[in-house]
C-alpha atoms as a PDB file:
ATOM      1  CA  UNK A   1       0.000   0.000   0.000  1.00  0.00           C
ATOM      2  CA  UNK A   2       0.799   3.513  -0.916  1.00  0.00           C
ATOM      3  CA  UNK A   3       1.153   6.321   1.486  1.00  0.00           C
ATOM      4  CA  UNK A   4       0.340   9.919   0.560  1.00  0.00           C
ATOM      5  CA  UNK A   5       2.385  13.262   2.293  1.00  0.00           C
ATOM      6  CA  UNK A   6      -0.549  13.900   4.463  1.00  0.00           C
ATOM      7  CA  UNK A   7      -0.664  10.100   5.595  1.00  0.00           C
ATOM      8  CA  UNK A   8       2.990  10.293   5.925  1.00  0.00           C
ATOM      9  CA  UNK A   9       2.679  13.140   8.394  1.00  0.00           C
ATOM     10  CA  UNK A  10      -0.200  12.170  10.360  1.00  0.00           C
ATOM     11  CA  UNK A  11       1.948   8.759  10.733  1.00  0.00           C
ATOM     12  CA  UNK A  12       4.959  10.454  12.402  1.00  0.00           C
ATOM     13  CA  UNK A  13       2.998  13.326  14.013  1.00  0.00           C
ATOM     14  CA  UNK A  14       4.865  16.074  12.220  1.00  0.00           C
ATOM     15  CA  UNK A  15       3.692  18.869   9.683  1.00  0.00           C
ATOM     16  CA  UNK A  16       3.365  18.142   5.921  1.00  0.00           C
ATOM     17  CA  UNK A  17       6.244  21.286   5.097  1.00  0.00           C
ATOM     18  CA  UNK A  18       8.779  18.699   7.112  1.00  0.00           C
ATOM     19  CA  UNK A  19       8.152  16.034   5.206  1.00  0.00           C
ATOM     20  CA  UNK A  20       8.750  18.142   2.107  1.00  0.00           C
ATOM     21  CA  UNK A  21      12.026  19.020   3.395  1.00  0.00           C
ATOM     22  CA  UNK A  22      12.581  15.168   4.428  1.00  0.00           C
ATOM     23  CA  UNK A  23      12.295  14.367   0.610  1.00  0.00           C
ATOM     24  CA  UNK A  24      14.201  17.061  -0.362  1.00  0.00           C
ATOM     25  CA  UNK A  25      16.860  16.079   1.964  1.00  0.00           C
ATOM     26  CA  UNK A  26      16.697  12.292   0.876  1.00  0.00           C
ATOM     27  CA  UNK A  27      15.906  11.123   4.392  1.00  0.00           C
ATOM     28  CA  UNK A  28      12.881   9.434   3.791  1.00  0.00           C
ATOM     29  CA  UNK A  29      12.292   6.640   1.391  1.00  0.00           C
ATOM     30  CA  UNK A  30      10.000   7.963  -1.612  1.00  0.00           C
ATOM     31  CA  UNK A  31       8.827   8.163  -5.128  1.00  0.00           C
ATOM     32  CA  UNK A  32       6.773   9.650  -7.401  1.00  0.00           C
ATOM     33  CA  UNK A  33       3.768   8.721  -9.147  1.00  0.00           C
ATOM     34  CA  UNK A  34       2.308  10.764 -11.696  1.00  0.00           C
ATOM     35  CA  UNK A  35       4.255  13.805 -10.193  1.00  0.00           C
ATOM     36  CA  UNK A  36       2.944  13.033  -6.643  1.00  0.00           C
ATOM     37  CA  UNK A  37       5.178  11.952  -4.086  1.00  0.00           C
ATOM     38  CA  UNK A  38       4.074   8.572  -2.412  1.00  0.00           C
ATOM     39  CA  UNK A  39       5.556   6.061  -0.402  1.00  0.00           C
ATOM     40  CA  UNK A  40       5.726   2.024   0.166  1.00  0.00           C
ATOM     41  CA  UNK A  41       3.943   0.714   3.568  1.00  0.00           C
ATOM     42  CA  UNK A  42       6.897  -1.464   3.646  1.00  0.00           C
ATOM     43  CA  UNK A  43       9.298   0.159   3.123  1.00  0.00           C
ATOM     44  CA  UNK A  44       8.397   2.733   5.666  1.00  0.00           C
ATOM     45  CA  UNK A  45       8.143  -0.066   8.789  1.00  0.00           C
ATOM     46  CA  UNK A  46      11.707  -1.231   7.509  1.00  0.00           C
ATOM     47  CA  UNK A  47      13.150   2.337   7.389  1.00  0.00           C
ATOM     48  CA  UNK A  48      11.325   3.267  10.916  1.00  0.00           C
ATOM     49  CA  UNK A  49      12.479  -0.033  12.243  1.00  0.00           C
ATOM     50  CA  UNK A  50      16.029   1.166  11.370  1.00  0.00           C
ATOM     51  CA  UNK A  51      15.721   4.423  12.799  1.00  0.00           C
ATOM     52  CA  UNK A  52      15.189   3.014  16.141  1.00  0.00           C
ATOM     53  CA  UNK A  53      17.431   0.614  15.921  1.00  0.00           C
ATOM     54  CA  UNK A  54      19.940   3.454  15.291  1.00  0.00           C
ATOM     55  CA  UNK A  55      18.843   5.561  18.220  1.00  0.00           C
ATOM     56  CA  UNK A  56      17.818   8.456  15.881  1.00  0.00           C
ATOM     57  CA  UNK A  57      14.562  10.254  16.048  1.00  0.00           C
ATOM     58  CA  UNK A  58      13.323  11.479  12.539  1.00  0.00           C
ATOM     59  CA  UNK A  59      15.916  14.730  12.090  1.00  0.00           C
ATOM     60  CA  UNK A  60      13.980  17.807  11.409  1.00  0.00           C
ATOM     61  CA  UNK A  61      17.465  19.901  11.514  1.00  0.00           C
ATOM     62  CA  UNK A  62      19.068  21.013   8.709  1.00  0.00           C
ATOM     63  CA  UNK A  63      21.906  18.658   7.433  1.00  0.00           C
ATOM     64  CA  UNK A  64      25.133  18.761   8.650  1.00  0.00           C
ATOM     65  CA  UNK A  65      28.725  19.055   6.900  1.00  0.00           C
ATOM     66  CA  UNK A  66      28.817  15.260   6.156  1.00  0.00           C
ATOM     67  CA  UNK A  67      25.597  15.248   5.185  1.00  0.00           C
ATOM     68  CA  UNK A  68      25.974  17.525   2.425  1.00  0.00           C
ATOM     69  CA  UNK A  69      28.574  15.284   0.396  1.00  0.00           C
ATOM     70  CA  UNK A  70      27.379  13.981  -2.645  1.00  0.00           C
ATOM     71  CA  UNK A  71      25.950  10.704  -2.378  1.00  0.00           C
ATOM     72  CA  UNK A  72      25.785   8.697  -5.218  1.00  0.00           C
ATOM     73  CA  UNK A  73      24.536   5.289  -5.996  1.00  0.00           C
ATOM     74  CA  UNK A  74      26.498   4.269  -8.798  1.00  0.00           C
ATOM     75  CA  UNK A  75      30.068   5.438  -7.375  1.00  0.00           C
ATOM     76  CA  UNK A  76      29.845   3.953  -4.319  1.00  0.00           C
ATOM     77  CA  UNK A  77      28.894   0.392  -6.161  1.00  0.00           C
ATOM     78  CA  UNK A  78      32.464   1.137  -8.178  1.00  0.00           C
ATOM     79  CA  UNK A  79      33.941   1.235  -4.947  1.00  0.00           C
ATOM     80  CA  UNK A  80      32.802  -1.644  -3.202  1.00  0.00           C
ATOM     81  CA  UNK A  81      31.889  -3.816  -6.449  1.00  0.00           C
ATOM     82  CA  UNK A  82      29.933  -6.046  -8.091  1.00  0.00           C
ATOM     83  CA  UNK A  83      30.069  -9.984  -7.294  1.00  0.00           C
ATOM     84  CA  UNK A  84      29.005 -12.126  -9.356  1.00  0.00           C
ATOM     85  CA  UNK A  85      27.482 -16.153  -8.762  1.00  0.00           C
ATOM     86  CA  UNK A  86      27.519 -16.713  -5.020  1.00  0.00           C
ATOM     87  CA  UNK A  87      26.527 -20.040  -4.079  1.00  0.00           C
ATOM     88  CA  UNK A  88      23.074 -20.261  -2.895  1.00  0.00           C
ATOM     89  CA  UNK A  89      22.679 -21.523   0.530  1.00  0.00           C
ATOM     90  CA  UNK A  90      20.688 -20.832   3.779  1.00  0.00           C
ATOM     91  CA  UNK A  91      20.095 -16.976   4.535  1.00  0.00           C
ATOM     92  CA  UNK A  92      22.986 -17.121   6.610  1.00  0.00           C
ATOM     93  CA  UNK A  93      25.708 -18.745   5.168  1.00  0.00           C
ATOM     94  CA  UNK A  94      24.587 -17.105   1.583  1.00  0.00           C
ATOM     95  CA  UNK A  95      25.169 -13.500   3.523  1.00  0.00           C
ATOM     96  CA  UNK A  96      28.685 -14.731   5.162  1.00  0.00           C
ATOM     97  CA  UNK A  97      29.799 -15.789   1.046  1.00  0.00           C
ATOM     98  CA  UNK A  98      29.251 -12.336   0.514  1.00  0.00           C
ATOM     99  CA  UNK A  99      30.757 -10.292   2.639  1.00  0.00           C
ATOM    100  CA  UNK A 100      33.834 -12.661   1.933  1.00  0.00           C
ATOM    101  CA  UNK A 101      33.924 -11.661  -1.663  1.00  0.00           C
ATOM    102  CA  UNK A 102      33.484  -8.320  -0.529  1.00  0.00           C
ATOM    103  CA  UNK A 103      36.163  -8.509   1.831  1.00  0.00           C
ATOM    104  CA  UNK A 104      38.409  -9.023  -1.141  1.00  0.00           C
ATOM    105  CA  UNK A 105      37.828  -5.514  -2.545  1.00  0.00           C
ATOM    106  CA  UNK A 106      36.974  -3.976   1.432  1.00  0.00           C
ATOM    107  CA  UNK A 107      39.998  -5.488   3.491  1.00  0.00           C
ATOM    108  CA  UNK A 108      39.097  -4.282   6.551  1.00  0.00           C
ATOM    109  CA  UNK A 109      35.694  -5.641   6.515  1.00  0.00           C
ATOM    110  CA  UNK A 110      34.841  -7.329  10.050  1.00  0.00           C
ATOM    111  CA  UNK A 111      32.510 -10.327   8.798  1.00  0.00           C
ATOM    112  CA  UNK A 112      33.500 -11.927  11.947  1.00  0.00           C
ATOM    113  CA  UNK A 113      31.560  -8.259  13.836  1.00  0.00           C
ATOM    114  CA  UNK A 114      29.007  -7.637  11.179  1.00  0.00           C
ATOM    115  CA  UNK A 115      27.398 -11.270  10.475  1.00  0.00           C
ATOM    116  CA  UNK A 116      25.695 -11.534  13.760  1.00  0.00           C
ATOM    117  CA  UNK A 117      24.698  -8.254  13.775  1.00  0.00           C
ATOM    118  CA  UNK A 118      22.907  -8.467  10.340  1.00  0.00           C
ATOM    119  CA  UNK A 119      21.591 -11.822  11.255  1.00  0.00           C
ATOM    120  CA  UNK A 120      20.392  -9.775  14.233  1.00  0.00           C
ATOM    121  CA  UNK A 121      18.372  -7.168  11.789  1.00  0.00           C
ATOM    122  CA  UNK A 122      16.917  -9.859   9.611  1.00  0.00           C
ATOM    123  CA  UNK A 123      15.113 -11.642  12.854  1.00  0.00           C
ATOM    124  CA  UNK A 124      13.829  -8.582  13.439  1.00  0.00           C
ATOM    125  CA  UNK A 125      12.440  -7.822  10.414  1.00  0.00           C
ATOM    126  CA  UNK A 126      13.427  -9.075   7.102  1.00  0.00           C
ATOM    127  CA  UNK A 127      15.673  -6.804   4.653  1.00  0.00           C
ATOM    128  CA  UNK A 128      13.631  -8.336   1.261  1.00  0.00           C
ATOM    129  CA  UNK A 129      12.659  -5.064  -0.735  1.00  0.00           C
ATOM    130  CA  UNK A 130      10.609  -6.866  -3.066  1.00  0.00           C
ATOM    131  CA  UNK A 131      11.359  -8.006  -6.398  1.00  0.00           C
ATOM    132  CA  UNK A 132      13.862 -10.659  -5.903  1.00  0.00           C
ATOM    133  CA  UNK A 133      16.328  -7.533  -3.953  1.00  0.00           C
ATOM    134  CA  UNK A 134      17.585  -7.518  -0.517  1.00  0.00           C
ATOM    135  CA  UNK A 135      19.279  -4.614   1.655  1.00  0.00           C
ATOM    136  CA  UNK A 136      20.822  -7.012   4.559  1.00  0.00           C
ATOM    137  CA  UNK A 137      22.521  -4.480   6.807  1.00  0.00           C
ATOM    138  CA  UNK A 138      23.318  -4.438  10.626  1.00  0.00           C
ATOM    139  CA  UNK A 139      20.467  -3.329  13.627  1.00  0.00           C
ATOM    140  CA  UNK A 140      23.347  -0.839  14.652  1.00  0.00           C
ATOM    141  CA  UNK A 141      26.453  -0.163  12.932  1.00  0.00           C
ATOM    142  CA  UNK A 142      29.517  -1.140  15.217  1.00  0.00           C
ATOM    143  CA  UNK A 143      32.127   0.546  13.118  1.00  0.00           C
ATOM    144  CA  UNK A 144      32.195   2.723  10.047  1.00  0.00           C
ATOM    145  CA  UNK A 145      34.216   3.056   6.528  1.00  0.00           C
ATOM    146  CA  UNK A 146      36.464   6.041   6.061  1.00  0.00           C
ATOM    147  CA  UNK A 147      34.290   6.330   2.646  1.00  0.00           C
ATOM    148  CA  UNK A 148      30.783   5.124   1.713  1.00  0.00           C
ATOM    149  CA  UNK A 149      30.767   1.673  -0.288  1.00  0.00           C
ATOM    150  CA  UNK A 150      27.801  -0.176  -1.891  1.00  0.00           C
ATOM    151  CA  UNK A 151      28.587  -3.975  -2.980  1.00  0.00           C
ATOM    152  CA  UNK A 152      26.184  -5.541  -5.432  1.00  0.00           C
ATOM    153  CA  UNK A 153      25.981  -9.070  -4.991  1.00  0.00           C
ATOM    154  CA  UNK A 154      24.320 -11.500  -8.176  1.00  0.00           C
ATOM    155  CA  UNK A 155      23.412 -15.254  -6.386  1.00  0.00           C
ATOM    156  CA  UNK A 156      23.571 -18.458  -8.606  1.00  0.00           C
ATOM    157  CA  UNK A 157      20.358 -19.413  -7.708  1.00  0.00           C
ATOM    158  CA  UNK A 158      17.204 -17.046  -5.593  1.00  0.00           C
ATOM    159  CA  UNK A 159      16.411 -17.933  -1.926  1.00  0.00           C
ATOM    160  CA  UNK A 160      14.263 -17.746   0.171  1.00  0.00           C
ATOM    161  CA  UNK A 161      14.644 -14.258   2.365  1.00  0.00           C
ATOM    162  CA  UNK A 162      10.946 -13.820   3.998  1.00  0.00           C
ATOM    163  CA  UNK A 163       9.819 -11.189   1.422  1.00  0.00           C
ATOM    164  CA  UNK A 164       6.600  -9.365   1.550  1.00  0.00           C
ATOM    165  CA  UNK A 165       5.422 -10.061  -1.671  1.00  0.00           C
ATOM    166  CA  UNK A 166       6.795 -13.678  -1.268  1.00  0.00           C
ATOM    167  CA  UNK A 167       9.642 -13.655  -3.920  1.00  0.00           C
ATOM    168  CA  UNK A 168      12.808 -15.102  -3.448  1.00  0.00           C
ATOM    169  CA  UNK A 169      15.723 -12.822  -3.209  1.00  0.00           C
ATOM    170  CA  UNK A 170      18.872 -13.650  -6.364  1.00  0.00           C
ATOM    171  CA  UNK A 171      19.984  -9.705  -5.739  1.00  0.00           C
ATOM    172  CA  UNK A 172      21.669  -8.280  -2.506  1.00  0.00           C
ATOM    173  CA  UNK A 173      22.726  -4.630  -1.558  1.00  0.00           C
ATOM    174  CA  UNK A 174      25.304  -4.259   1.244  1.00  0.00           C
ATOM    175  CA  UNK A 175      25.949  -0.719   2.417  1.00  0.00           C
ATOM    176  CA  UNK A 176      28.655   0.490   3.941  1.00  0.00           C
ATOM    177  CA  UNK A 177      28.508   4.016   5.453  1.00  0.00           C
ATOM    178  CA  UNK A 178      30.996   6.361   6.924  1.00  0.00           C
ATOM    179  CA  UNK A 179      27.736   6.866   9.768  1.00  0.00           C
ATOM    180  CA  UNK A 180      24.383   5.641  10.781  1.00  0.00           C
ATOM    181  CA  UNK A 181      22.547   8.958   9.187  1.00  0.00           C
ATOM    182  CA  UNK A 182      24.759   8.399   6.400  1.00  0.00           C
ATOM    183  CA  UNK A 183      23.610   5.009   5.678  1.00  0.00           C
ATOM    184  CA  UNK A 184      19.578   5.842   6.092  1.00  0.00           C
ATOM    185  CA  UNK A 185      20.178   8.839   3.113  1.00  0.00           C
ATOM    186  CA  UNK A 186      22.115   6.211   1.206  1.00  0.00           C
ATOM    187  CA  UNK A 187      19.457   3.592   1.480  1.00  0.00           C
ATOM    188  CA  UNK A 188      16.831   5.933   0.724  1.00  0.00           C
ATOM    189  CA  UNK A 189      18.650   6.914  -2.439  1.00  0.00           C
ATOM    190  CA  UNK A 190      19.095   3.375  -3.569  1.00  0.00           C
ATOM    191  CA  UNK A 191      15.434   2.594  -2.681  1.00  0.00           C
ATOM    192  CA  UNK A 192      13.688   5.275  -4.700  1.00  0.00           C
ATOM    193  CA  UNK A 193      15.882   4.353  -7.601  1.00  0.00           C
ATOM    194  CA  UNK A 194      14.753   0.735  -7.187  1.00  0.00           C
ATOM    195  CA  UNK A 195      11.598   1.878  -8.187  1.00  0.00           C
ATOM    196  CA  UNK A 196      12.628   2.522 -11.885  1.00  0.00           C
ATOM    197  CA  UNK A 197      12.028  -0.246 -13.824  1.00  0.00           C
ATOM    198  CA  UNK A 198      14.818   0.285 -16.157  1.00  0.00           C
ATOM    199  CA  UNK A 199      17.102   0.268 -13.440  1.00  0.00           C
ATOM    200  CA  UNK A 200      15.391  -2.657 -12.014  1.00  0.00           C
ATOM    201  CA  UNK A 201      16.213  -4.127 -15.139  1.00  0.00           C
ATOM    202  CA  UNK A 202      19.457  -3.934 -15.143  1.00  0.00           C
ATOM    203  CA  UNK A 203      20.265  -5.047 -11.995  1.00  0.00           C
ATOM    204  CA  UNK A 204      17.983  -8.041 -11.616  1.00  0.00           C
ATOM    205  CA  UNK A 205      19.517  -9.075 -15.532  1.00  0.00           C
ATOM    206  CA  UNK A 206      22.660  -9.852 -14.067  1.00  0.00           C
ATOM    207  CA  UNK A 207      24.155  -6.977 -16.516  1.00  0.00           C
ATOM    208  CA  UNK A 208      28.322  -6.466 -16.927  1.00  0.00           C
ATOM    209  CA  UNK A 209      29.612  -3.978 -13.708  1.00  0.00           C
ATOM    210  CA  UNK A 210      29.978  -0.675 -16.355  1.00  0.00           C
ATOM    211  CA  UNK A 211      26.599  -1.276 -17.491  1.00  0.00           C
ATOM    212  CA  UNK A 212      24.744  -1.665 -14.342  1.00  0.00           C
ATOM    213  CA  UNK A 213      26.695   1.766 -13.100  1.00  0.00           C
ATOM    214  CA  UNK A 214      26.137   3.637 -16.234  1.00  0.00           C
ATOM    215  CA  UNK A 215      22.618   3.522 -16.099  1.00  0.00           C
ATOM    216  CA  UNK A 216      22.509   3.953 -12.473  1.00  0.00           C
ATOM    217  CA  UNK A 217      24.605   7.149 -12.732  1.00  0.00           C
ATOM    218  CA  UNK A 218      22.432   8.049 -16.106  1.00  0.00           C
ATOM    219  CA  UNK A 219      19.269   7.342 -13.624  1.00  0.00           C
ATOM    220  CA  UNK A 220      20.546   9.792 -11.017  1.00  0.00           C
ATOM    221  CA  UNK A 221      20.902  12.318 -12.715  1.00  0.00           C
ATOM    222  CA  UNK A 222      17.181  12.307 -14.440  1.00  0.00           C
ATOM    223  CA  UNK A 223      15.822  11.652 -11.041  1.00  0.00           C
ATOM    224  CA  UNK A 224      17.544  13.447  -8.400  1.00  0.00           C
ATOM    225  CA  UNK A 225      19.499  15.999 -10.537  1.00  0.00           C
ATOM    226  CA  UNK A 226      21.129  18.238  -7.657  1.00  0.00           C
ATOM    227  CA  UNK A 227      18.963  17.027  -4.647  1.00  0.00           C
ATOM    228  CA  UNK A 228      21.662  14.266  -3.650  1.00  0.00           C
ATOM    229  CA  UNK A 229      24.026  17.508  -2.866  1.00  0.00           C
END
């Protein structure tokens, strides 16, 4: 289900002109339809569910510094990669290959630290997007990057991951943030774009690395122009 501006701001209790400034601030998962801004039921309980988990209330302030950097999808998934035919496998030991091939590109990745804790996240409430994507990330962050990375990771075969709309998951986004606000902008980035259906094309087609981050990139720029900065 759909969620309007006015439903989004009777949900949280705040006024419609902050959650304007939310959207233009990419701090709040969203898209348009037919030039309306409207948001996923789902993907509101998973983005809530991380904001408490992270100890944040909904930030009305302006942005800081940090916050201000540009964030963009596609360069962050040339810095942390795109993996290609991980062995299918139980939830767990499917998210353990990964962050070992990640590891290989992110050397000081703590997959011994950041298993549990996503494991952690996921029995709280699934990371499944829809669509055959997941977004498996920590309940709280115990360290940080030095820069923002996105790994892409392509599964031989779709499992099972407790989706919504009952689709197995083939596709996995891991984000790795320089901070815990920095990773809810991030994800709410990645989400919206999600929503195009070219670009959900040309992830879920298994597509060469400089093809999935040219359109993503291209896709940016048509969707977000200057609000990512």
């Amino acid at each position: 289900m759909n969620l309007t501006v006015k439903d989004m701001a009777a949900l949280l209790n705040i006024s419609e002109k902050t959650i304007y400034r939310m959207i233009q601030n990419d701090t709040i998962p969203c898209f348009r339809v037919s030039g309306q801004w409207r948001f996923d039921r789902n993907e509101i309980n998973s983005w809530l569910e991380d904001n408490r988990a992270f100890s944040k209330k909904v930030d009305m302030a302006e942005p800081s510094i940090e916050d201000e950097e540009i964030i963009s999808i596609s360069e962050f998934i040339q810095r942390g990669g795109i993996y290609y035919d991980i062995p299918a496998g139980p939830k767990q030991s499917v998210i353990l290959n990964c962050l070992k091939s990640i590891r290989s590109r992110i050397p000081d990745l703590n997959t011994r630290q950041l298993l549990p804790l996503i494991m952690e996240r996921e029995s709280l409430c699934p990371t499944a997007v829809g669509h055959g994507i997941a977004v498996p990330h920590p309940k709280t962050f115990g360290s940080f990057t030095h820069d923002s990375y996105i790994a892409l990771c392509h599964l031989r075969q779709p499992i099972p991951f407790d989706a919504l709309d009952k689709e197995d998951v083939n596709t996995l986004f891991f984000i790795f943030p320089k901070s815990e606000r920095r990773f809810l902008r991030i994800q709410s980035v990645l989400l919206r774009l999600l929503k195009d259906d070219e670009v959900l094309s040309i992830v879920k087609n298994v597509s060469p690395h400089d093809m999935i981050t040219n359109i993503l990139s291209k896709k940016e720029d048509e969707i977000f122009g200057n609000m990512s900065r």
